[in-house]
PDB file of N, CA and C in Angstrom:
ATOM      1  N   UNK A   1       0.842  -1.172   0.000  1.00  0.00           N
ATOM      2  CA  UNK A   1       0.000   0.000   0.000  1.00  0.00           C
ATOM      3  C   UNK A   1       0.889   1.238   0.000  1.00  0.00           C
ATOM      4  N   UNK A   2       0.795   2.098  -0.888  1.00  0.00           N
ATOM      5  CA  UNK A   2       1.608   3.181  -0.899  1.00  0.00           C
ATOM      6  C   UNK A   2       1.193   4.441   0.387  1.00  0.00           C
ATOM      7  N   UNK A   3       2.178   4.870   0.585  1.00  0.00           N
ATOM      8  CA  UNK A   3       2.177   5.600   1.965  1.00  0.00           C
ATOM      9  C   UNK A   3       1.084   7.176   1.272  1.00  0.00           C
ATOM     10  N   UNK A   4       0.503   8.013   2.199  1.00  0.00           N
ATOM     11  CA  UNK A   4       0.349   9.343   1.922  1.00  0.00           C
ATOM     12  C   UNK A   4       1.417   9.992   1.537  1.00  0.00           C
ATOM     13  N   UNK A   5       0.919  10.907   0.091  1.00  0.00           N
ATOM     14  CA  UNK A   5       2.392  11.534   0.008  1.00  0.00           C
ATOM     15  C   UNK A   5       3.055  10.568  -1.139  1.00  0.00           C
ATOM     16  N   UNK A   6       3.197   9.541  -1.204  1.00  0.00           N
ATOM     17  CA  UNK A   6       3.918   8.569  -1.801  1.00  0.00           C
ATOM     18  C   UNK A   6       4.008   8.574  -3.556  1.00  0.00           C
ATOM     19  N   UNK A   7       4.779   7.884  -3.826  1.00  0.00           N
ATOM     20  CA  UNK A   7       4.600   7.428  -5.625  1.00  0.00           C
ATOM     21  C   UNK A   7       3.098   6.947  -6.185  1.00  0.00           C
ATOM     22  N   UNK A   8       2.305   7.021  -6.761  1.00  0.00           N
ATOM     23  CA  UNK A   8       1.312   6.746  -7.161  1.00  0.00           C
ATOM     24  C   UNK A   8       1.310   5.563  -8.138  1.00  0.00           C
ATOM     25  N   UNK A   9       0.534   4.223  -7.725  1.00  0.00           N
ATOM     26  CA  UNK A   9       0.050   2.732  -7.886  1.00  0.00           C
ATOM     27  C   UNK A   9      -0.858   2.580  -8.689  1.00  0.00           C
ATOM     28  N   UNK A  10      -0.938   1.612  -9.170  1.00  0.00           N
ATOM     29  CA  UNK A  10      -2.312   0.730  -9.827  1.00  0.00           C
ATOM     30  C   UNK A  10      -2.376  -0.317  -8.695  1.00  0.00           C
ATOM     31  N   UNK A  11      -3.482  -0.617  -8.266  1.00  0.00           N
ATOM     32  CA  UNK A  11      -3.449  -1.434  -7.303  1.00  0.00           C
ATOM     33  C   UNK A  11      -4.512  -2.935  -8.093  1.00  0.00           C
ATOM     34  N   UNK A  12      -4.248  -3.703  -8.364  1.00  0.00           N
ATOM     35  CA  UNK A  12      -5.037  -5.077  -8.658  1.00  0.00           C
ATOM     36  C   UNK A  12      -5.128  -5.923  -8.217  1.00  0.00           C
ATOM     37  N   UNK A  13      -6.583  -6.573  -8.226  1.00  0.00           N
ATOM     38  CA  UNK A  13      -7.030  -7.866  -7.492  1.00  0.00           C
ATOM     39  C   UNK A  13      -7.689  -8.826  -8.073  1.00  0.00           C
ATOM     40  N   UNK A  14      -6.898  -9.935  -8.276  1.00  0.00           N
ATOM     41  CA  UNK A  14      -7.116 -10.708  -8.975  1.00  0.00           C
ATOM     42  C   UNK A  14      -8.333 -11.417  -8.214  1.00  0.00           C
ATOM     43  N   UNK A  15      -8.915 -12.405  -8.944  1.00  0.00           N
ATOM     44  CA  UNK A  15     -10.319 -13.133  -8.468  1.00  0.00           C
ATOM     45  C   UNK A  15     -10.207 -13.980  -7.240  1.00  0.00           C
ATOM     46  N   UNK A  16      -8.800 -14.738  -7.506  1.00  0.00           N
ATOM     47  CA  UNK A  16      -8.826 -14.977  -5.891  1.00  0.00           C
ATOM     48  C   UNK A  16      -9.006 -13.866  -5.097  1.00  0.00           C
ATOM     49  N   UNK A  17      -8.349 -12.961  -4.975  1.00  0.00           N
ATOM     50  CA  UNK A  17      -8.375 -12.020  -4.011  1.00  0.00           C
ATOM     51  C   UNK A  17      -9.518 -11.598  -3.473  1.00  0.00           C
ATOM     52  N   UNK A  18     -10.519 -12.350  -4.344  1.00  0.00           N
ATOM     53  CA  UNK A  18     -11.734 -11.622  -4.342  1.00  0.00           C
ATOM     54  C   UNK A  18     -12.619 -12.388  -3.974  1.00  0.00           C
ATOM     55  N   UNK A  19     -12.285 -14.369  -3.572  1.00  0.00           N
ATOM     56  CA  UNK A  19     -13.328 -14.964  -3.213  1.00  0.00           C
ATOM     57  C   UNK A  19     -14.114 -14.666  -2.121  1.00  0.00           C
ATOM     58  N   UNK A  20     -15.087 -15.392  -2.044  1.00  0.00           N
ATOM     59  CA  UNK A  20     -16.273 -15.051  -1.242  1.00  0.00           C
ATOM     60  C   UNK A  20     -16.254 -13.686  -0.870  1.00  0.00           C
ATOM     61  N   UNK A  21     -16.238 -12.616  -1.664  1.00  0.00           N
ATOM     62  CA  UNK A  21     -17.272 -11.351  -1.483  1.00  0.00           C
ATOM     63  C   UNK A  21     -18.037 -11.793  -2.532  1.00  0.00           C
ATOM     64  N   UNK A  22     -18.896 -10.714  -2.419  1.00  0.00           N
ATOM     65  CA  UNK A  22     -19.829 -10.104  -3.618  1.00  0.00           C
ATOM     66  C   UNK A  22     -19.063  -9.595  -4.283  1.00  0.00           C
ATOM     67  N   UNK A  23     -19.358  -9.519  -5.130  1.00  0.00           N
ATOM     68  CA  UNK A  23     -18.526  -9.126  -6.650  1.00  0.00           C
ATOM     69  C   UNK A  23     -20.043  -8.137  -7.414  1.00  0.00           C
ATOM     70  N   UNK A  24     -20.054  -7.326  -8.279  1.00  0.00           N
ATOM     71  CA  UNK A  24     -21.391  -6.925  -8.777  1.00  0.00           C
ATOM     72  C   UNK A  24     -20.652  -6.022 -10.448  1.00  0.00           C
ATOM     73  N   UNK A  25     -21.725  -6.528 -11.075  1.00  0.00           N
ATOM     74  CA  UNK A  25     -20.465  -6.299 -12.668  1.00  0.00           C
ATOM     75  C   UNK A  25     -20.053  -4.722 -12.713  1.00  0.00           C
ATOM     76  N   UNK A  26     -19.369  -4.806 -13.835  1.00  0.00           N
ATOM     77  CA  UNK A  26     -18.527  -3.430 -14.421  1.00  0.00           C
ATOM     78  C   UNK A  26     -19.318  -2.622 -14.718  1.00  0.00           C
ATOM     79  N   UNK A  27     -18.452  -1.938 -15.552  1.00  0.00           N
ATOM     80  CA  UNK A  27     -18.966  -1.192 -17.090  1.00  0.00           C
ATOM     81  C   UNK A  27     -19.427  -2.139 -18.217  1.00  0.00           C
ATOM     82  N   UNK A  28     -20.319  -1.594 -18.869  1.00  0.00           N
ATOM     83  CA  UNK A  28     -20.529  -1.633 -19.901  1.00  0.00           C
ATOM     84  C   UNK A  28     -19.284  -2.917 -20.891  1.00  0.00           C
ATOM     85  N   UNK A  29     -18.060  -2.520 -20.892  1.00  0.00           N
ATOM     86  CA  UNK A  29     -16.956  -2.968 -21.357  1.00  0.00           C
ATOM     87  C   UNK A  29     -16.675  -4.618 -20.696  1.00  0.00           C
ATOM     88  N   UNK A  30     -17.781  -5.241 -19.932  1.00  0.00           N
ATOM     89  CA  UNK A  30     -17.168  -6.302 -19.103  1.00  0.00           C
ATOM     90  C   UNK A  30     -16.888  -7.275 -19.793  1.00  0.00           C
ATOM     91  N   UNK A  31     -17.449  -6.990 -21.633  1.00  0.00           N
ATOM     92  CA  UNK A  31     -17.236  -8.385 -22.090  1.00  0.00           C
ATOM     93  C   UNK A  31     -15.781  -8.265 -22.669  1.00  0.00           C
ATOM     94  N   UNK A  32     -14.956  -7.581 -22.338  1.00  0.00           N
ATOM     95  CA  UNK A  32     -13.255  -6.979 -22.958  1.00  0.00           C
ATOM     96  C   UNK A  32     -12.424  -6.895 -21.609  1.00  0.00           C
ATOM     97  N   UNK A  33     -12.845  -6.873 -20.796  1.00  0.00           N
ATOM     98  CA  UNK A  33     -12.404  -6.461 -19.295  1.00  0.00           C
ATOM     99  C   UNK A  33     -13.062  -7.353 -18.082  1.00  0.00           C
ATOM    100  N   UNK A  34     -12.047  -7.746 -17.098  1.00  0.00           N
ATOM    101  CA  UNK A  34     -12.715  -8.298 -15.996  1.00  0.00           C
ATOM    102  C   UNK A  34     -12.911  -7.349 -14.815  1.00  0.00           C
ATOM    103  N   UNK A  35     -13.829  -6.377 -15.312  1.00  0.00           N
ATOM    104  CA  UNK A  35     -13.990  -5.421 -14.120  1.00  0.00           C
ATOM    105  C   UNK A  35     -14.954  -5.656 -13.284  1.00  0.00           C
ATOM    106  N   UNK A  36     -14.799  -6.023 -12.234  1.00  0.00           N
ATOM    107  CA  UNK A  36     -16.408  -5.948 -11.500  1.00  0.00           C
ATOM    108  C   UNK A  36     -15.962  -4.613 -10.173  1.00  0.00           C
ATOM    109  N   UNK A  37     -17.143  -4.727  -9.737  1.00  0.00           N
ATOM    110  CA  UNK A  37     -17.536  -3.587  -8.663  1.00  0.00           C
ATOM    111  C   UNK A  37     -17.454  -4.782  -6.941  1.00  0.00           C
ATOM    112  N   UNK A  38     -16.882  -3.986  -6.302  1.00  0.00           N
ATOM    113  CA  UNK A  38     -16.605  -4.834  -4.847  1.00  0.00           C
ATOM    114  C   UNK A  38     -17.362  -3.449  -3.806  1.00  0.00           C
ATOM    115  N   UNK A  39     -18.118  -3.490  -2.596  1.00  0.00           N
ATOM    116  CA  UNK A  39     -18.266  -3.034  -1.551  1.00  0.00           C
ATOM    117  C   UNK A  39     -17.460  -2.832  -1.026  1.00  0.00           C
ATOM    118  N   UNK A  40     -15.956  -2.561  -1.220  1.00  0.00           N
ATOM    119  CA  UNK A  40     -14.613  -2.007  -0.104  1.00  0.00           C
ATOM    120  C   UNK A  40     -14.436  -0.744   0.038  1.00  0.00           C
ATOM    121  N   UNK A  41     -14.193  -0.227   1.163  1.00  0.00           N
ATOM    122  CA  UNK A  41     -13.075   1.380   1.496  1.00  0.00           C
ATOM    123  C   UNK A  41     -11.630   0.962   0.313  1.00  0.00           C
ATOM    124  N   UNK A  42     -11.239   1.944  -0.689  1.00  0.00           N
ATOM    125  CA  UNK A  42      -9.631   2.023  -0.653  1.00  0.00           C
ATOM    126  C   UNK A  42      -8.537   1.101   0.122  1.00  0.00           C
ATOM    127  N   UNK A  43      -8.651   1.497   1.498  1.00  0.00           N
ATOM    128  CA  UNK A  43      -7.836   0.978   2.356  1.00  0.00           C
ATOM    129  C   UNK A  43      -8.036  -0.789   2.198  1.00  0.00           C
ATOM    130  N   UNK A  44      -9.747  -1.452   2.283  1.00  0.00           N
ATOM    131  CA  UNK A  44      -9.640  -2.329   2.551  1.00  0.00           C
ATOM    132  C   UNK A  44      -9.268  -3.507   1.336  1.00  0.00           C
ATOM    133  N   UNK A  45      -9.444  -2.326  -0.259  1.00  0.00           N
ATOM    134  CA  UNK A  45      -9.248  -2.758  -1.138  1.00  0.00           C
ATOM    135  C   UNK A  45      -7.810  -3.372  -1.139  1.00  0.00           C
ATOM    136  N   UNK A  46      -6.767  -2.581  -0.805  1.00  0.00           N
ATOM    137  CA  UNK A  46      -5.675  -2.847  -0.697  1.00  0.00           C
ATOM    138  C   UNK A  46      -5.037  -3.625  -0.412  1.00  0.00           C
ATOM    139  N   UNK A  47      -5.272  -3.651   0.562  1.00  0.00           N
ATOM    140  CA  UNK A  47      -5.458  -5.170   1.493  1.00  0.00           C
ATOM    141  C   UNK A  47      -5.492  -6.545   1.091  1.00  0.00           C
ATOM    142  N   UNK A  48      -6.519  -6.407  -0.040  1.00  0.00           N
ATOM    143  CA  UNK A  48      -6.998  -7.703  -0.631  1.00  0.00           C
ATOM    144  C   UNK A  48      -6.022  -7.660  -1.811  1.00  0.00           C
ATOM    145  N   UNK A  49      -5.594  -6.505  -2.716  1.00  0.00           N
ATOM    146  CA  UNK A  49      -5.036  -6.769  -3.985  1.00  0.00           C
ATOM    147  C   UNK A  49      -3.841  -7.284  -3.676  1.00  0.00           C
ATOM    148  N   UNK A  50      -3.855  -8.186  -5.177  1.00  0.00           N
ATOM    149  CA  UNK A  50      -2.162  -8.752  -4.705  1.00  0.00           C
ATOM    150  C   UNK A  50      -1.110  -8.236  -5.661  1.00  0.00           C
ATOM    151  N   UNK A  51      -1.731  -7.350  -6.738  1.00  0.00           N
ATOM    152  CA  UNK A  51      -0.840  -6.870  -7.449  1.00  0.00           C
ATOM    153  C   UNK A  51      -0.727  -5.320  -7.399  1.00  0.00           C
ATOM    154  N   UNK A  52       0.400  -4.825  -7.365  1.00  0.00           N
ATOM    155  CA  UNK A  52       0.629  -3.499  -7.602  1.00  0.00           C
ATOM    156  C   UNK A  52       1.681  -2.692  -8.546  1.00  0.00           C
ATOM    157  N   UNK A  53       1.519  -2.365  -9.153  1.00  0.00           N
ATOM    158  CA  UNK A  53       2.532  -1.410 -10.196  1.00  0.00           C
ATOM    159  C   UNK A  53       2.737  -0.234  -9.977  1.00  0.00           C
ATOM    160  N   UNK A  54       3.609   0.640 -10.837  1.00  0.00           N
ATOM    161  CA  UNK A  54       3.374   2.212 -10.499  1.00  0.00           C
ATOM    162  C   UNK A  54       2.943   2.653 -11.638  1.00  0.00           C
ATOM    163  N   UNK A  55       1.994   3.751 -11.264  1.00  0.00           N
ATOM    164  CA  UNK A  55       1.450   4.458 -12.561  1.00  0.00           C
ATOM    165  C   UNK A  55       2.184   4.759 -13.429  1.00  0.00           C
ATOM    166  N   UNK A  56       3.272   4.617 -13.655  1.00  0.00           N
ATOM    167  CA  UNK A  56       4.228   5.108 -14.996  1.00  0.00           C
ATOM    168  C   UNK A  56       4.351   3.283 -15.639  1.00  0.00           C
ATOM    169  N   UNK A  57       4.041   2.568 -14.898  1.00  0.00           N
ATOM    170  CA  UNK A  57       4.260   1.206 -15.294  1.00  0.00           C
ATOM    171  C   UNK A  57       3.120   0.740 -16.229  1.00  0.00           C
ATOM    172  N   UNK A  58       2.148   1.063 -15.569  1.00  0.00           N
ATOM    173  CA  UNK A  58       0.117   1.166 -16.100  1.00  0.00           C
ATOM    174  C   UNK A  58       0.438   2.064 -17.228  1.00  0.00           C
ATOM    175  N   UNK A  59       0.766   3.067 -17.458  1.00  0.00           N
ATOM    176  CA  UNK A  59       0.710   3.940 -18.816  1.00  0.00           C
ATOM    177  C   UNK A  59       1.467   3.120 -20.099  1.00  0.00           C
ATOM    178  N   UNK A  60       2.838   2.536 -19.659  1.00  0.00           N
ATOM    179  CA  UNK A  60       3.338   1.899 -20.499  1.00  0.00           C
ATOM    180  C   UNK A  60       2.683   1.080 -20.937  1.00  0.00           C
ATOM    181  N   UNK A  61       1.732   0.315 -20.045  1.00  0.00           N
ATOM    182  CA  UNK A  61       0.916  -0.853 -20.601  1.00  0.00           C
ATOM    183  C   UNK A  61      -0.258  -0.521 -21.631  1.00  0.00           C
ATOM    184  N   UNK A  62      -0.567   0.397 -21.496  1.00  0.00           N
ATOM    185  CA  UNK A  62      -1.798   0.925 -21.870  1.00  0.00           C
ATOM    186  C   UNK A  62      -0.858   1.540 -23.177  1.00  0.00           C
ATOM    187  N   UNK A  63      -0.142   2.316 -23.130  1.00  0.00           N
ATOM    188  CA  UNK A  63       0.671   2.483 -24.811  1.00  0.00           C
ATOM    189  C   UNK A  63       0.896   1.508 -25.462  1.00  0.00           C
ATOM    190  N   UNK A  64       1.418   0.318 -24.920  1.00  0.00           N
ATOM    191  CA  UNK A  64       1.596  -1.112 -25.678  1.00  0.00           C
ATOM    192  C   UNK A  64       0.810  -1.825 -26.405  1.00  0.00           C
ATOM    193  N   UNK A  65      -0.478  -1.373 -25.678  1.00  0.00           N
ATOM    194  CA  UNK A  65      -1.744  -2.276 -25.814  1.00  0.00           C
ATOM    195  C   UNK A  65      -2.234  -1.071 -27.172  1.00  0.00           C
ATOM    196  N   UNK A  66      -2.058   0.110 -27.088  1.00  0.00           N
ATOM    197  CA  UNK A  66      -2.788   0.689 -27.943  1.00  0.00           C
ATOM    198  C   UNK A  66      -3.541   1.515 -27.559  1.00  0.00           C
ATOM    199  N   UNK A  67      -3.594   1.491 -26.469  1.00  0.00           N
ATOM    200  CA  UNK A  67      -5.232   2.493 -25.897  1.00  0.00           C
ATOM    201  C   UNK A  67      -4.920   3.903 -26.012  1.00  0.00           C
ATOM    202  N   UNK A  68      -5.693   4.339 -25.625  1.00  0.00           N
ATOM    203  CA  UNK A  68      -5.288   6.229 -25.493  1.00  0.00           C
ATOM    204  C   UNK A  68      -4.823   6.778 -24.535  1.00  0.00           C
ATOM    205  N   UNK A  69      -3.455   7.526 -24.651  1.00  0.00           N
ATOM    206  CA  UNK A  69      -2.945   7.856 -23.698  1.00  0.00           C
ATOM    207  C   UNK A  69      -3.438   8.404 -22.292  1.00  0.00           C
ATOM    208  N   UNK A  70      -2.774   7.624 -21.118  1.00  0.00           N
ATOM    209  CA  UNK A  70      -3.674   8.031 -19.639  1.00  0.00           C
ATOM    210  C   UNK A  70      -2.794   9.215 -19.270  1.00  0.00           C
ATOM    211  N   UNK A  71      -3.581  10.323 -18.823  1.00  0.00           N
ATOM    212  CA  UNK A  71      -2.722  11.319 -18.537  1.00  0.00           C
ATOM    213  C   UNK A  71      -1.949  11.276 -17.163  1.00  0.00           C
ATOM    214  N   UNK A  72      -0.792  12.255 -17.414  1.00  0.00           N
ATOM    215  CA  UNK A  72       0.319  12.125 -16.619  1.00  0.00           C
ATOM    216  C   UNK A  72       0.209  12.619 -14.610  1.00  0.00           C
ATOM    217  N   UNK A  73      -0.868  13.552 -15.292  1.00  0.00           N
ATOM    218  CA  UNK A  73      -1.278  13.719 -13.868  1.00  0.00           C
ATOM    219  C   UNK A  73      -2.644  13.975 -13.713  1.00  0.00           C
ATOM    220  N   UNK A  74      -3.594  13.797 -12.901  1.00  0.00           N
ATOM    221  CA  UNK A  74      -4.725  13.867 -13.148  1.00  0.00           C
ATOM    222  C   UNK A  74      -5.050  15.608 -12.125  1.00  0.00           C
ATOM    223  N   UNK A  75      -6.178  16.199 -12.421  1.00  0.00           N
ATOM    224  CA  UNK A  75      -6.821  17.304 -11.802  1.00  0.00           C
ATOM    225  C   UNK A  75      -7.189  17.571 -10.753  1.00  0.00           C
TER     226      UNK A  75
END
């Protein structure tokens, strides 16, 4: 979990991470994406994910893949 203040993460949770909650679907996009919606705080999300990257790591991926560039800092 990145500290306050800290480098900024992608935080992911794979399906184990995710047994026995509720799970409740995505977007629209779920048939391209395994996004679902979880009942957690941030904090408790964290907790559960087992993967983490840094946002400069997530952008690269997302250039690789093709998508449209995620901006560098958000508003």
């Amino acid at each position: 979990m990145t500290e306050v203040g800290g480098s900024t993460v992608v935080q992911i949770a794979l399906p184990n991470d995710l047994a026995g909650m509720e799970t409740f679907p995505g977007s629209y996009f779920l048939n391209a994406e395994a996004e679902v919606v979880v009942d957690l705080t941030p904090l408790e999300f964290a907790e559960h994910a087992s993967v983490e990257i840094t946002s400069a790591k997530a952008r690269d991926i997302l250039d690789d893949l093709g998508s449209h560039s995620a901006p560098k800092r958000l508003p």
